[in-house]
Protein backbone atom coordinates (compact mmCIF):
# COMPACT_ATOMS: atom_id res chain seq x y z
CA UNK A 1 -30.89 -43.75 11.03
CA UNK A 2 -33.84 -45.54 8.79
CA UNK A 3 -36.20 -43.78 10.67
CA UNK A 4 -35.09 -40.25 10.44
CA UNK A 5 -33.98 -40.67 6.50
CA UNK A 6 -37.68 -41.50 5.92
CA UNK A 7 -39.05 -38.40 7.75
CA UNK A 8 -36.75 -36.42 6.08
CA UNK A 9 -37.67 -37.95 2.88
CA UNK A 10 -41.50 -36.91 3.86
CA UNK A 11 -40.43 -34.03 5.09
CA UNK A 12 -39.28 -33.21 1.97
CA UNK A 13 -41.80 -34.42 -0.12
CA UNK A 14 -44.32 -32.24 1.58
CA UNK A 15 -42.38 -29.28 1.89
CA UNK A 16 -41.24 -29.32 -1.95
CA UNK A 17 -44.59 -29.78 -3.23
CA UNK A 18 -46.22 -27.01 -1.30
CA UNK A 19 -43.30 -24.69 -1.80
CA UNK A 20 -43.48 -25.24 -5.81
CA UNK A 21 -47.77 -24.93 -5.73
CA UNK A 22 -47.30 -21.88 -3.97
CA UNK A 23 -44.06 -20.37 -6.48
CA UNK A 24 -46.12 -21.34 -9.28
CA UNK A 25 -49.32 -18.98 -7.65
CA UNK A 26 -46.33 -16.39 -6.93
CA UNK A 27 -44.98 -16.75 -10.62
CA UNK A 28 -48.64 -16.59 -12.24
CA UNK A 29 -49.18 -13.07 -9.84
CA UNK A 30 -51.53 -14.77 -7.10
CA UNK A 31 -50.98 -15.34 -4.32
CA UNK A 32 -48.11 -12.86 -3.20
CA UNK A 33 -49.14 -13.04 0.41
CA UNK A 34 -48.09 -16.12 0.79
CA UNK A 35 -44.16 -15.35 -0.14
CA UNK A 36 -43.10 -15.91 3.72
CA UNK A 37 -44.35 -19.14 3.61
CA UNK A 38 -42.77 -19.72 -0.08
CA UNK A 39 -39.64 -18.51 1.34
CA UNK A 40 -40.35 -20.83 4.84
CA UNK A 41 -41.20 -23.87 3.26
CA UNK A 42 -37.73 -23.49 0.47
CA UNK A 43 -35.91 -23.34 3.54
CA UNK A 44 -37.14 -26.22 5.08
CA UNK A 45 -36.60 -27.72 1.37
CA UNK A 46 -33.38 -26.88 1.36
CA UNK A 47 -32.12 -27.60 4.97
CA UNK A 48 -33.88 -30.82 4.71
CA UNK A 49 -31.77 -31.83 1.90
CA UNK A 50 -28.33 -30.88 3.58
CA UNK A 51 -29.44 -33.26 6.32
CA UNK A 52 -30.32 -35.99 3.64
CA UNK A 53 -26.70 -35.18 2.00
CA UNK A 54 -24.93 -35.73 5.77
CA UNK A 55 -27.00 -39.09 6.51
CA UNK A 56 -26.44 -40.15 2.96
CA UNK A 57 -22.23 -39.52 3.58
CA UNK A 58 -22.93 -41.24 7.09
CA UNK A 59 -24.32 -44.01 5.43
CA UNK A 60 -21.43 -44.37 2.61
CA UNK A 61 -23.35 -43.84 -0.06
CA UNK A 62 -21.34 -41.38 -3.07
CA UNK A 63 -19.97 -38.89 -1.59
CA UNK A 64 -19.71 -36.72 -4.66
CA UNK A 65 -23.70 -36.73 -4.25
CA UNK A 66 -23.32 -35.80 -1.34
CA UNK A 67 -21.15 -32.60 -1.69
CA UNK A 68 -22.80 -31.89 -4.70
CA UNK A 69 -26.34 -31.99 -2.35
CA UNK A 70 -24.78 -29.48 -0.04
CA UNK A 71 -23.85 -26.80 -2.77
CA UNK A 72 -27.08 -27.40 -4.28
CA UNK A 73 -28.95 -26.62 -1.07
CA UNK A 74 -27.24 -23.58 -0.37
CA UNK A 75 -27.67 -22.27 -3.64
CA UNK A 76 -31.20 -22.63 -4.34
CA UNK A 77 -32.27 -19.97 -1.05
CA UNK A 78 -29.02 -17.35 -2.54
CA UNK A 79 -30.94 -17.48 -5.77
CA UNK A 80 -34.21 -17.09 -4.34
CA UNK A 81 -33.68 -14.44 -2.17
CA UNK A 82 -30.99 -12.68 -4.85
CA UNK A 83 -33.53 -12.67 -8.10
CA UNK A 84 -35.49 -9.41 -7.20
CA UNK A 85 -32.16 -7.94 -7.73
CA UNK A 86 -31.00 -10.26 -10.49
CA UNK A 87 -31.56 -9.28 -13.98
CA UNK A 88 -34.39 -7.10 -13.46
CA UNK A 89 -37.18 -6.11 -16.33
CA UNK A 90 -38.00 -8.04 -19.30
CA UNK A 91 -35.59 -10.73 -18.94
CA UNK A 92 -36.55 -11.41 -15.35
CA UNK A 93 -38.18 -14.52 -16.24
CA UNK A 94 -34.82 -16.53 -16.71
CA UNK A 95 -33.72 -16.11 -13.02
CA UNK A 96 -37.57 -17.26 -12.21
CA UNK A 97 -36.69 -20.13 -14.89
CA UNK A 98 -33.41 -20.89 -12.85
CA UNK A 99 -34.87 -20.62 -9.18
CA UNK A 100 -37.48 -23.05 -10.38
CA UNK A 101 -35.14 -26.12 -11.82
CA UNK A 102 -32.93 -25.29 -8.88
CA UNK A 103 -36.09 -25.98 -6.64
CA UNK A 104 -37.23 -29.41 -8.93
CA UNK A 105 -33.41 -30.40 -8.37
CA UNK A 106 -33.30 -30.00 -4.68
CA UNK A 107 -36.44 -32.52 -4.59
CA UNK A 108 -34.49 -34.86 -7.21
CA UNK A 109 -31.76 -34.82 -5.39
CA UNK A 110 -32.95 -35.31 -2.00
CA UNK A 111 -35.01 -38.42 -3.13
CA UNK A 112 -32.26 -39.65 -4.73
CA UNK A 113 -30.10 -39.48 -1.48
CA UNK A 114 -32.84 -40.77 0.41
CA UNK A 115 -33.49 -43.78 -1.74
CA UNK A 116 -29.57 -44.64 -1.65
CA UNK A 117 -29.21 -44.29 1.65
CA UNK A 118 -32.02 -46.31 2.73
CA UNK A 119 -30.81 -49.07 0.10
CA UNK A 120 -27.64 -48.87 1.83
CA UNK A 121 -29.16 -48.63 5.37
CA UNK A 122 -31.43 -51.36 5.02
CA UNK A 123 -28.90 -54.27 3.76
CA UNK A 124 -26.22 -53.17 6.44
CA UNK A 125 -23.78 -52.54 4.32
């Protein structure tokens, strides 16, 4: 279980960084070709940290991170995919605002789980 919490901890290490370069380039009006693979990589994001949030409850670490880990995933693609619709015009901005600290938080979070669960992996506890 060491093993796969540190690929997932690459995995999403790689995927959040490329998936906030390329919202940034979507959020500055560049770049809009690109929004599958935006959209592909904040999946991959997002499903990685579920899987971080069921290895981190596997390996006892809080399970109120956990759970919290699991909403969080599943809301960051809802408000992604949602915020074309989502107060549109000049206010627009916040729900760009939002999606973006949701996306910073899924990285927090997912580092977080993958530090405490190697911690707790790694002294057999």
């Amino acid at each position: 279980m060491i093993r796969l919490t540190v690929v997932l901890r690459l995995l999403l290490r790689i995927s959040g960084v490329l998936a906030l370069a390329l919202g940034i380039a979507l959020w500055t009006g560049h770049g809009y070709q690109y929004l599958k693979v935006h959209m592909w990589l904040g999946f991959v994001l997002t499903f990685d940290l579920l899987l971080l949030a069921i290895v981190a409850i596997f390996a006892r670490v809080q399970p109120v991170l956990g759970l919290v880990s699991i909403v969080w995933a599943a809301s960051v693609p809802v408000i992604g995919i949602a915020q074309m619709r989502i107060v549109p015009g000049s206010n627009h901005w916040m729900i760009e605002v939002l999606h973006f600290i949701l996306g910073l938080g899924a990285i927090a979070l997912g580092e977080s789980l993958a530090k405490r669960a190697l911690l707790r992996l790694r002294s057999g506890v």
